[in-house]
Protein backbone atom coordinates (compact mmCIF):
# COMPACT_ATOMS: atom_id res chain seq x y z
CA UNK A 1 -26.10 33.66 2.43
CA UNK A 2 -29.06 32.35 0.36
CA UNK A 3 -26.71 30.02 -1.13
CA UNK A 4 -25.38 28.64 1.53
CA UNK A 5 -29.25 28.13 3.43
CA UNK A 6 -29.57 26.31 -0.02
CA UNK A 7 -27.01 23.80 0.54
CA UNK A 8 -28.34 23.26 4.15
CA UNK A 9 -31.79 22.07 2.72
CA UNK A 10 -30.47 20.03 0.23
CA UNK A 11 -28.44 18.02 3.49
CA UNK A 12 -31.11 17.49 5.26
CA UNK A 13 -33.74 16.52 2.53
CA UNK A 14 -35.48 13.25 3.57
CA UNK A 15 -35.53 12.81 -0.35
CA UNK A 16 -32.03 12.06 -0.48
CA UNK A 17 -31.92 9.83 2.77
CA UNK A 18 -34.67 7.50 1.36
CA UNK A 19 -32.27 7.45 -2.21
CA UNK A 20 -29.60 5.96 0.04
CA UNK A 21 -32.07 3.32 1.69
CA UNK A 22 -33.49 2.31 -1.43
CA UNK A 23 -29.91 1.51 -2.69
CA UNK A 24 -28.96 -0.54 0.54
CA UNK A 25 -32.64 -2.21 -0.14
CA UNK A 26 -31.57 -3.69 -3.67
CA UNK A 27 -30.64 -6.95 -3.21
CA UNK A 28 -27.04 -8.48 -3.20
CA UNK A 29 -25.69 -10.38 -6.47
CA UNK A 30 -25.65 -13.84 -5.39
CA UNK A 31 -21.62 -14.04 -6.50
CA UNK A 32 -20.87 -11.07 -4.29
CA UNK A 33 -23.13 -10.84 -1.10
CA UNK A 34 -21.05 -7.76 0.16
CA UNK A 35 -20.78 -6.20 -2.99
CA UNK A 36 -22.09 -2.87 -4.09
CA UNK A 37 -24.93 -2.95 -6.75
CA UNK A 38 -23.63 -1.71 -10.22
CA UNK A 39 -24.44 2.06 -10.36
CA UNK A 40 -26.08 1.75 -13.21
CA UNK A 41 -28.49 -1.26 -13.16
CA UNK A 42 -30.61 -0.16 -10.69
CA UNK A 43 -33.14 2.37 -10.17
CA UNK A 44 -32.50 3.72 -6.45
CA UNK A 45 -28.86 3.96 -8.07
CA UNK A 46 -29.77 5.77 -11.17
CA UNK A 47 -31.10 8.34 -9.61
CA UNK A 48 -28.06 9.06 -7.17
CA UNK A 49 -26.34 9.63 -10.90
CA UNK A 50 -29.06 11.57 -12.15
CA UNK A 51 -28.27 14.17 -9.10
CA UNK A 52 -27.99 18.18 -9.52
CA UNK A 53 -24.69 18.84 -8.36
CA UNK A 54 -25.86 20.59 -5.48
CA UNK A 55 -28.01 17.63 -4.67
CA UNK A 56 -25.34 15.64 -4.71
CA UNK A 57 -23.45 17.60 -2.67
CA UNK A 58 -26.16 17.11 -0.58
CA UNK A 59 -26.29 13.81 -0.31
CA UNK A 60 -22.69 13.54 0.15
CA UNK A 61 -22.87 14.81 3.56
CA UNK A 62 -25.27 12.66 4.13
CA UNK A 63 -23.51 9.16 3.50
CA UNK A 64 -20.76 10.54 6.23
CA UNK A 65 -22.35 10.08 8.99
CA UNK A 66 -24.54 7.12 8.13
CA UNK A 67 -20.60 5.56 7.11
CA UNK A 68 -19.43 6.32 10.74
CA UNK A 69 -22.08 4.83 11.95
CA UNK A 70 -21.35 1.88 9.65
CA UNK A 71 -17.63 1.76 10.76
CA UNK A 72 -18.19 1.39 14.51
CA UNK A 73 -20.91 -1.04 13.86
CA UNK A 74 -18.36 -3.34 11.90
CA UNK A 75 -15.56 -2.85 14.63
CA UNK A 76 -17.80 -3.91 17.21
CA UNK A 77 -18.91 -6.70 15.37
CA UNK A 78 -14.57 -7.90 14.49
CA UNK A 79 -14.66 -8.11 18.54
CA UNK A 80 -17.84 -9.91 19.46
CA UNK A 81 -16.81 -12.74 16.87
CA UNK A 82 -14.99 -14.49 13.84
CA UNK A 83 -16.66 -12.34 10.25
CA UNK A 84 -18.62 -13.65 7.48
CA UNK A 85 -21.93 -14.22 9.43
CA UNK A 86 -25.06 -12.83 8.50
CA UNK A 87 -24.72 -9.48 10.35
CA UNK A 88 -21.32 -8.86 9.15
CA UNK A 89 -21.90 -9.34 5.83
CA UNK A 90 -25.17 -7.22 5.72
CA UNK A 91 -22.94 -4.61 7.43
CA UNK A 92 -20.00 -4.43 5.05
CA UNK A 93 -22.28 -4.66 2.22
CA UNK A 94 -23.62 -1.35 3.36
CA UNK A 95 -20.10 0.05 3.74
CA UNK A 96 -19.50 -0.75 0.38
CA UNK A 97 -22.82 0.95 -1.23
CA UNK A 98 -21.65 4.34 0.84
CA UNK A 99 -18.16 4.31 -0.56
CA UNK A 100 -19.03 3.16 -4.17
CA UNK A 101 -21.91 6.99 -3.62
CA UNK A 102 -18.73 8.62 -2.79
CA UNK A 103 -16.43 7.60 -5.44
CA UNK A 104 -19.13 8.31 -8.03
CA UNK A 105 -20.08 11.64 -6.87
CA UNK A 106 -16.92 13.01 -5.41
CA UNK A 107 -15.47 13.08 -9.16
CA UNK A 108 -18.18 15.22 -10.40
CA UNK A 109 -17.94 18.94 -10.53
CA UNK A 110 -19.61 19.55 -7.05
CA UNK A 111 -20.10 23.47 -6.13
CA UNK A 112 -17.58 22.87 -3.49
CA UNK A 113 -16.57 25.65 -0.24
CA UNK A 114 -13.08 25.93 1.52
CA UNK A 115 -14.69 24.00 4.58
CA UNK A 116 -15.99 21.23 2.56
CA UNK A 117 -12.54 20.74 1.55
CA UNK A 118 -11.58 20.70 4.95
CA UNK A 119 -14.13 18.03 5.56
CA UNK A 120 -13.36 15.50 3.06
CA UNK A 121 -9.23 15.66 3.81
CA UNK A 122 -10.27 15.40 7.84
CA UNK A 123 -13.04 12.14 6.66
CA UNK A 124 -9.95 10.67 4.61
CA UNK A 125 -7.39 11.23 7.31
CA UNK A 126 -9.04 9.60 10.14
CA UNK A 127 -8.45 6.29 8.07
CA UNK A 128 -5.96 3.77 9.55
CA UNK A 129 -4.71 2.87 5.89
CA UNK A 130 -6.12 3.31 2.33
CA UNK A 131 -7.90 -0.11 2.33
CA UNK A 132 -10.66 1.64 5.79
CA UNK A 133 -10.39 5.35 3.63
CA UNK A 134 -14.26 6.45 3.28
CA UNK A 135 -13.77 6.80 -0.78
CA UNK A 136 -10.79 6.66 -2.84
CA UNK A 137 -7.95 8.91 -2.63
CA UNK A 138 -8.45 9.37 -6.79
CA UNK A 139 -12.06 10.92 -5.77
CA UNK A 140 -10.20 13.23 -3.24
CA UNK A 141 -7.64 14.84 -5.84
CA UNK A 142 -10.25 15.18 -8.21
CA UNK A 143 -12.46 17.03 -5.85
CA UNK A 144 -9.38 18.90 -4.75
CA UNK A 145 -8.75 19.73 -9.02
CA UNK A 146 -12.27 21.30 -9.58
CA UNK A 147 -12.01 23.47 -6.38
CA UNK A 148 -8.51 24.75 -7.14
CA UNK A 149 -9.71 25.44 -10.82
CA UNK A 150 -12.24 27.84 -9.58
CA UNK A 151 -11.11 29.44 -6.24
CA UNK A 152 -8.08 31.51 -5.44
CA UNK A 153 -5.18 29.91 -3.46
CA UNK A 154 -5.48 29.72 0.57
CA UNK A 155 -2.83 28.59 3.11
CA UNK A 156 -5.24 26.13 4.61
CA UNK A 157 -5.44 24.28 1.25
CA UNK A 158 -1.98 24.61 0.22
CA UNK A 159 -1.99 22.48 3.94
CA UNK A 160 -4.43 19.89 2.73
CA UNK A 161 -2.35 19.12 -0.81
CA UNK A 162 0.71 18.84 0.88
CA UNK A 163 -0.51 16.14 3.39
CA UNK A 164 -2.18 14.27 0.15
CA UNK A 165 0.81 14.75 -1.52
CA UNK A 166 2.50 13.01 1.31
CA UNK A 167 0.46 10.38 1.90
CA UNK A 168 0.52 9.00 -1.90
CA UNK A 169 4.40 9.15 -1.46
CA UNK A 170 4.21 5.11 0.07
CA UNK A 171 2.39 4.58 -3.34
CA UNK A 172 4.50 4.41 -6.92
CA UNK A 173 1.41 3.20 -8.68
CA UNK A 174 -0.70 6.68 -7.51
CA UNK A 175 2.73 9.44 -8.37
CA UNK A 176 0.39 10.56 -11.45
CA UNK A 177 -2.08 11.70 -8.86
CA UNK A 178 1.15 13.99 -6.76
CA UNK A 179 1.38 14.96 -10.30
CA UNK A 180 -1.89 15.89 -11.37
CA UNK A 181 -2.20 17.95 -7.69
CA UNK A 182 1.45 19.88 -8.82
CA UNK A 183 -0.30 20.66 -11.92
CA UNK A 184 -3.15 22.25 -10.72
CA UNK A 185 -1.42 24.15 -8.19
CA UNK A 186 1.04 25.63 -10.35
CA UNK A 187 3.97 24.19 -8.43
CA UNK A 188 7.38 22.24 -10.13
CA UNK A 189 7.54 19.12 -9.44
CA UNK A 190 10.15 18.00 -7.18
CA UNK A 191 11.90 15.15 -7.71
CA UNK A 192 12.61 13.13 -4.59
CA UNK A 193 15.86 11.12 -3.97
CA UNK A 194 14.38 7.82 -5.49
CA UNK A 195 13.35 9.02 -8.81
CA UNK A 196 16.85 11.45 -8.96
CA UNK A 197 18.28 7.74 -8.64
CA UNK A 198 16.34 6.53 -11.41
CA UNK A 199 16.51 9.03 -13.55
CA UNK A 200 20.37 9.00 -13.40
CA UNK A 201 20.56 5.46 -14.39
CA UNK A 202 17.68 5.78 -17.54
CA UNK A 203 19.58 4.02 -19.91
CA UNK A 204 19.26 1.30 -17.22
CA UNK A 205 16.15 1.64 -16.74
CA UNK A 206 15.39 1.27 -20.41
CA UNK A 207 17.45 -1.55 -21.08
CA UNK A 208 16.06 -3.33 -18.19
CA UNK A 209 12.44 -2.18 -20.24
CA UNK A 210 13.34 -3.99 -23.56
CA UNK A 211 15.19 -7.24 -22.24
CA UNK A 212 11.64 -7.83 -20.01
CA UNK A 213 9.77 -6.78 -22.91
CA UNK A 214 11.66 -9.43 -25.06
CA UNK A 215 10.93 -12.07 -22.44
CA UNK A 216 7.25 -11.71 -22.01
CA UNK A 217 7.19 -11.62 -26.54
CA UNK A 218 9.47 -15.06 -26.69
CA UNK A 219 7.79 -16.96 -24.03
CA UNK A 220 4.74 -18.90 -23.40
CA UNK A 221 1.61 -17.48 -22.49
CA UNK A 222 1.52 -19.50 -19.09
CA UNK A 223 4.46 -19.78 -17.84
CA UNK A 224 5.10 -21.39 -14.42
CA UNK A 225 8.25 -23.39 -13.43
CA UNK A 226 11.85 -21.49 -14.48
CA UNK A 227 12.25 -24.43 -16.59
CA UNK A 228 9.75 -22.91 -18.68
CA UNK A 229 11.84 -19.91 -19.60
CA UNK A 230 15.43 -21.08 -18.93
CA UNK A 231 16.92 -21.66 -22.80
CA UNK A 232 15.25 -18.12 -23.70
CA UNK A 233 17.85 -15.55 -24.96
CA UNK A 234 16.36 -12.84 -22.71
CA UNK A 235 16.74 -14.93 -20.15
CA UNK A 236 20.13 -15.83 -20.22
CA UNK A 237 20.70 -11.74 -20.80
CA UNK A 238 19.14 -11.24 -17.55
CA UNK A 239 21.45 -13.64 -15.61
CA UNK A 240 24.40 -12.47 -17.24
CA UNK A 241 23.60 -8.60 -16.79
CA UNK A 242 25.78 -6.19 -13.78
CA UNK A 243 23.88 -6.41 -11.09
CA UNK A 244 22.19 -2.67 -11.30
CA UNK A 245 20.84 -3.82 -14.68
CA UNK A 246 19.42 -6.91 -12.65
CA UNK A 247 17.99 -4.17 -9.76
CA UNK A 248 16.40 -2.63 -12.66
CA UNK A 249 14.79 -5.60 -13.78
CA UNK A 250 13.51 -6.27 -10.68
CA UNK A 251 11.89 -2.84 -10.72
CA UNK A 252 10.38 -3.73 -13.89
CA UNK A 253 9.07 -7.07 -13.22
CA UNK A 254 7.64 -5.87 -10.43
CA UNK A 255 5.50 -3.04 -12.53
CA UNK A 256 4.38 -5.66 -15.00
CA UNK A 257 3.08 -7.82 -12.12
CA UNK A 258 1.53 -5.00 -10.18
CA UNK A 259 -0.30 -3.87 -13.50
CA UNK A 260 -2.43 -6.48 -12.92
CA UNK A 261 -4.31 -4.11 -10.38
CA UNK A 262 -5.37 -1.79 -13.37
CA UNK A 263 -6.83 -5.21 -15.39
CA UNK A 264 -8.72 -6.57 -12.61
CA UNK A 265 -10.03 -3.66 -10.94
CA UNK A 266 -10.53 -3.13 -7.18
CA UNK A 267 -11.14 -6.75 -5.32
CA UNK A 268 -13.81 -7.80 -4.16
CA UNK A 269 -13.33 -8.62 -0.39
CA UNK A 270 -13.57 -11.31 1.43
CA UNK A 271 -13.04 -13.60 -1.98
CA UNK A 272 -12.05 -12.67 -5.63
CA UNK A 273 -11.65 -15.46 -7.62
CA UNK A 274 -9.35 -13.11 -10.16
CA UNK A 275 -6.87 -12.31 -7.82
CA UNK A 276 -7.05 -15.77 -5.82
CA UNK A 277 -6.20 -17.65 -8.91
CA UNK A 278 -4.12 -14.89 -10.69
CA UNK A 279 -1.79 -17.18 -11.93
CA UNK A 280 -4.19 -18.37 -14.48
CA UNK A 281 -5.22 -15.34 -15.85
CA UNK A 282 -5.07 -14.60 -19.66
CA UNK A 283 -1.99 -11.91 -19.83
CA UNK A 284 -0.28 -12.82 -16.25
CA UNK A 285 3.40 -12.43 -16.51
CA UNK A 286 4.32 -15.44 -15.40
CA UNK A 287 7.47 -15.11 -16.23
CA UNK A 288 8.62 -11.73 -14.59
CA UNK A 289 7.67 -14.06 -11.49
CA UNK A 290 10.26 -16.66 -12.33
CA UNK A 291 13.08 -13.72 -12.83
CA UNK A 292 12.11 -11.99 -9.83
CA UNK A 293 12.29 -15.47 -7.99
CA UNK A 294 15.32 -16.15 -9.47
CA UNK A 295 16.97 -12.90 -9.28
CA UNK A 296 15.86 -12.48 -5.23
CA UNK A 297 18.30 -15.61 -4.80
CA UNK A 298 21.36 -13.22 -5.64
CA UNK A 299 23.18 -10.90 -3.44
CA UNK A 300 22.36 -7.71 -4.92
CA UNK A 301 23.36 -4.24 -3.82
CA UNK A 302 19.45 -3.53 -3.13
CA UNK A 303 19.08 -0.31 -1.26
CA UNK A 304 16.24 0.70 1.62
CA UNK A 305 14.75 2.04 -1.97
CA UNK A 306 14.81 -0.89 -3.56
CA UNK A 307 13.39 -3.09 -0.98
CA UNK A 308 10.52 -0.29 -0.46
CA UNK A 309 9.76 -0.14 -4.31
CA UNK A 310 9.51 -3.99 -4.46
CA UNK A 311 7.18 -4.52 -1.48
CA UNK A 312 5.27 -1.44 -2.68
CA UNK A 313 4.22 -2.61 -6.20
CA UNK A 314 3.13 -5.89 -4.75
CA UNK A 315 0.90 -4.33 -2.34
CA UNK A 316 -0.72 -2.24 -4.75
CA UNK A 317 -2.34 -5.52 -5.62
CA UNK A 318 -4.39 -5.65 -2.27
CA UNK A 319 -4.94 -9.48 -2.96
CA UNK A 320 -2.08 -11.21 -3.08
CA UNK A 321 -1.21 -14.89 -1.95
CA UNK A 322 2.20 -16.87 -2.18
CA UNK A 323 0.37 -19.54 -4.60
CA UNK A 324 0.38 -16.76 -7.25
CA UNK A 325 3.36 -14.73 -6.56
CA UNK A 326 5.99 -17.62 -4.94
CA UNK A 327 8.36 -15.12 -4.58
CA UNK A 328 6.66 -13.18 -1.79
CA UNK A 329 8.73 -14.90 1.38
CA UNK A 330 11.63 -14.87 -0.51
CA UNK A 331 11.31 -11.07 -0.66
CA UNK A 332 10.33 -10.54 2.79
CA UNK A 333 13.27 -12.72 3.94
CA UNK A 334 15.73 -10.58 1.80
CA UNK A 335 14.25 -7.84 3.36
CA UNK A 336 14.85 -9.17 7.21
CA UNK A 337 18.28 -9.99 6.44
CA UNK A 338 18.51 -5.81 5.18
CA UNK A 339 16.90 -4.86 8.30
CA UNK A 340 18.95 -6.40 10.75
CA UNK A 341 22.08 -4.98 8.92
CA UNK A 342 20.62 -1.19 8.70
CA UNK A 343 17.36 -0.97 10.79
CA UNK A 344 14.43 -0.26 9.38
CA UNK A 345 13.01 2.42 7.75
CA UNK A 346 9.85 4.34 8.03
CA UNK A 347 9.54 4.05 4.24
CA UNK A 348 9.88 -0.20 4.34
CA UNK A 349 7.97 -0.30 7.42
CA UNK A 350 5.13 1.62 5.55
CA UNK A 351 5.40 -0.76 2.65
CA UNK A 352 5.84 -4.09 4.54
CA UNK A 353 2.85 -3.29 6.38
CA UNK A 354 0.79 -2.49 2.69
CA UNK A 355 2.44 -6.15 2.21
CA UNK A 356 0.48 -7.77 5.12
CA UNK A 357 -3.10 -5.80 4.61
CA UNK A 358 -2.67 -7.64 1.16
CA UNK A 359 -2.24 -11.05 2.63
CA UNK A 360 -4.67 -11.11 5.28
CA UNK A 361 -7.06 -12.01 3.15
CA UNK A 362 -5.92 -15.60 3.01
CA UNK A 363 -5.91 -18.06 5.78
CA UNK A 364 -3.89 -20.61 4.62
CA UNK A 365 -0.74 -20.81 6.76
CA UNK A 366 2.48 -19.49 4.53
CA UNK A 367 -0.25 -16.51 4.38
CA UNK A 368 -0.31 -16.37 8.00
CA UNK A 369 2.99 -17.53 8.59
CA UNK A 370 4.16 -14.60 6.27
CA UNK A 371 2.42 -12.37 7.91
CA UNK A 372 3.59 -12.97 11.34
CA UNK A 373 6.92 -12.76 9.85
CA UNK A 374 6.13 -9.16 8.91
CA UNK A 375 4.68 -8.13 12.18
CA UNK A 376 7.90 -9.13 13.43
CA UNK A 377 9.73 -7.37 11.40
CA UNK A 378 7.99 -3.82 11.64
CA UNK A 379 7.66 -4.18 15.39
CA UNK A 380 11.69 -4.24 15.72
CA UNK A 381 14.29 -6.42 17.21
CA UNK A 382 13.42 -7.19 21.09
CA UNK A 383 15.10 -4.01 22.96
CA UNK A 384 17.91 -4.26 25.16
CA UNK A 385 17.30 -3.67 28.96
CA UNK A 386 20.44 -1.42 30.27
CA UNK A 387 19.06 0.40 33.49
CA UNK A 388 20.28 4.10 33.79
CA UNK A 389 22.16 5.31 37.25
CA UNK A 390 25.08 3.81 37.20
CA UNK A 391 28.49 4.79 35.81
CA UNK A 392 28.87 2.17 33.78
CA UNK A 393 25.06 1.99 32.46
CA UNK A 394 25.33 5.75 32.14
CA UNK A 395 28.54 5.79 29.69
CA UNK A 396 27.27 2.62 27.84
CA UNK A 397 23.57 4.66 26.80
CA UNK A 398 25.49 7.37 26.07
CA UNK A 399 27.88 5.72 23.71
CA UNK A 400 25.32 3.82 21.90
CA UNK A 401 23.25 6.87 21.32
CA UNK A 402 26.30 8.30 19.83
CA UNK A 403 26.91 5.43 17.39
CA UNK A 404 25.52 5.35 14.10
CA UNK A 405 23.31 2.69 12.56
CA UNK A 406 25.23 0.15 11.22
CA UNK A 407 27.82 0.34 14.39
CA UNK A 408 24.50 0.58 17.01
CA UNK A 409 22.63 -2.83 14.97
CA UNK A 410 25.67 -5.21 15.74
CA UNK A 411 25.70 -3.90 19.20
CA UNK A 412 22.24 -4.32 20.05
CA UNK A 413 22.70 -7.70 18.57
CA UNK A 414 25.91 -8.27 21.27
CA UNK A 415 24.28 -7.07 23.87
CA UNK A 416 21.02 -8.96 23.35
CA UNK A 417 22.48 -12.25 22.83
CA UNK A 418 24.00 -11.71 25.66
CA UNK A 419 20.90 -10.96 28.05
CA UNK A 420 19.35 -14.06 26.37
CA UNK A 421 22.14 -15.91 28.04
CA UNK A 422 24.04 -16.57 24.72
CA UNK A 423 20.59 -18.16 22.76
CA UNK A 424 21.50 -18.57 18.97
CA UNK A 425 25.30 -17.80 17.49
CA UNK A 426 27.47 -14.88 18.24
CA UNK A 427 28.14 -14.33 14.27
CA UNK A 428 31.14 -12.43 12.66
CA UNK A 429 28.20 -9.57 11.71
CA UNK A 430 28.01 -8.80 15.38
CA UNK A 431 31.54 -7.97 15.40
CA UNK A 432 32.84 -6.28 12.44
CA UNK A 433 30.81 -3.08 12.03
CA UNK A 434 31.65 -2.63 15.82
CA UNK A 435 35.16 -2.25 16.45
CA UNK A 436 35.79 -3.75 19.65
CA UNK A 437 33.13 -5.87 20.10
CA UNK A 438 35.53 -9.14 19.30
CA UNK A 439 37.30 -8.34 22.26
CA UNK A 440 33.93 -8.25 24.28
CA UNK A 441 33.35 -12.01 22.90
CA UNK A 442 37.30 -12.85 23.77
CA UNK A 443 36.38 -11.83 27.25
């Protein structure tokens, strides 16, 4: 009990609430103006590090509800206006100094309860997406490592890994952190269907491995037209390769451009000239962009996996734009034409929609363009209006609920250009997964 009245003062100290207003006092770097002062060049700041753990414990619960306040401050502020005025800066900025507490402290060895636990996973969860989370999700499964290493195992936090576990599974670039929680909780690691894939096919994988890694060693260090890279052995290698060698490489050209992320850091929003001009960056692979532009043009047997892998390790970037990476539309296109054969999955909705939260940052139009074309593409083909009640509209729900996918796509597509009064061409797609839908267009 005394420890826990302990804990209670330490929350409410005024001490700790004027170390948080002395850090959003310290005046804004004039490159960044919503940028968090460096941890460790300022006073107000050095003294959030210097913190007893059960201090900063302390003043951990006392960023939350100064960052809620924060949050609805900044979503009032999106509706009243366009961003980047005075206001919204000095408000973001502020969001920025609470998260950048949180990430700092929230790896430390804090003297953690059950219901603190239960606090940070219900602060994290009530994020929209990882870019509005309160503090990283790497803070969260270290907080989650210290408290399993000292405290016996409980349903309610067997609970709160799996739904971490879960929601890193959108993520290839975080699996070591589903790894790290497996670890710690004593559990084998499962392997899911993608990796099972991957793993069958290793010496694909590493082939794919070396004939990128002999690309990037025998070509320039800026590479930017295919031209560039078009007499290299490796190259021609890659173009003559079976086609799962050439999924493979995709896979891997994707990882070299998404390790980027790691070299840069986290960007700074609104504007990071690192990521804006990536291109020109000393140890870009330039050209891993020209195969996967090249390879993209070819009809490979790419899988809902596939697609979801690619889109995926872009995103991780969270800055992208279609100067740097001129594949980007190219991918998203391949990845419409997959949809409307299959439907789409949760899995490539989750990572198309990643895509877009990377893009928005730009407001040039093929950014904007692109991501209407994604909006489109996660919010579905336009349904088809058959009213029940009838015989007929009875037997024809019923029939397409039976179908399965591919058979149910080319009929929604007959049946919709037909309530559009025939707009755009009845196409041989339509027909052949269907059966009898020829005879519908004979008739």
């Amino acid at each position: 009990m005394a420890k826990a009245s302990s804990r209670t003062m330490t929350t409410s100290s005024p001490d700790l609430e004027e170390l948080l207003d002395d850090l959003i006092a310290v005046k804004p770097h004039t490159r960044s103006l919503i940028s968090p002062p460096p941890l460790k060049d300022c006073d107000a700041a050095r003294a959030i590090l210097a913190l007893k753990p059960a201090e900063a414990w302390g003043l951990v619960r006392a960023v939350f509800p100064r960052l809620r306040k924060v949050d609805r401050n900044l979503r009032s502020l999106q509706t009243k206006g366009p961003r980047f005025d005075n206001a919204w800066i000095k408000t973001e900025r502020a969001r920025n100094c609470y998260t950048s507490v949180l990430d700092a402290l929230l790896v430390r060895k804090l003297p953690l309860q059950l219901e603190d636990i239960d606090m940070l996973t219900r602060e994290f969860r009530q994020a929209s997406d990882a870019f509005s989370a309160p503090f990283a999700v790497h803070a969260l499964v270290r907080a989650f490592e210290y408290f399993i290493e000292e405290n016996p195992p409980s349903k309610k936090l067997e609970q709160h890994v799996k739904w971490v576990k879960k929601w890193l599974v959108p993520y290839p670039a975080l699996r070591r952190l589903s790894e790290r929680l497996d670890a710690v909780t004593g559990v084998d690691r499962k392997v899911n269907t993608k990796e099972s894939n991957l793993e069958n096919s290793a010496h694909v994988q590493k082939a794919a491995r070396q004939i990128v890694n002999e690309l990037l060693k025998s070509c320039e260090k800026s590479v930017y037209r295919f031209r560039d890279i078009e007499g290299l052995p490796a190259t021609k290698s890659i173009l003559a390769a079976k086609p799962p060698v050439q999924v493979a490489v995709l896979r891997e050209c994707a990882d070299r451009i998404a390790a980027m992320r790691k070299k840069f850091g986290k960007p700074r929003r609104p504007w990071d000239s690192r990521y804006a001009n990536m291109i020109n960056e000393n140890g870009f692979p330039g050209a891993a962009s020209q195969i996967i532009a090249r390879l993209m043009r070819r009809d490979l047997p790419l899988t809902d996996d596939d697609f979801s892998y690619l889109v995926n390790r872009n995103a991780d970037l969270e800055m992208i734009s279609t100067w740097c990476l001129t594949y980007l539309p190219l991918v998203v296109t391949k990845v419409e034409q997959h949809v409307k054969r299959t439907g789409v999955t949760k899995d490539v909705k989750t990572a198309l929609m990643r895509l877009r939260s990377a893009l928005e940052w730009e407001e040039n139009a093929a950014e904007q363009k692109l991501c209407a074309q994604i909006a489109r593409l996660c919010k579905g083909p336009r349904p088809i209006e058959i009213d029940p009640g009838e015989a007929w509209s009875d037997a024809a729900l019923a029939d397409l609920e039976k179908m399965k996918v591919r058979r149910r796509v080319a009929w929604d597509a007959l049946l919709l250009h037909c309530q559009t009064g025939g707009k755009g061409k009845f196409t041989a797609k339509m027909a052949r997964p269907s059966g009898t839908t020829s005879g519908c267009n004979r008739t």
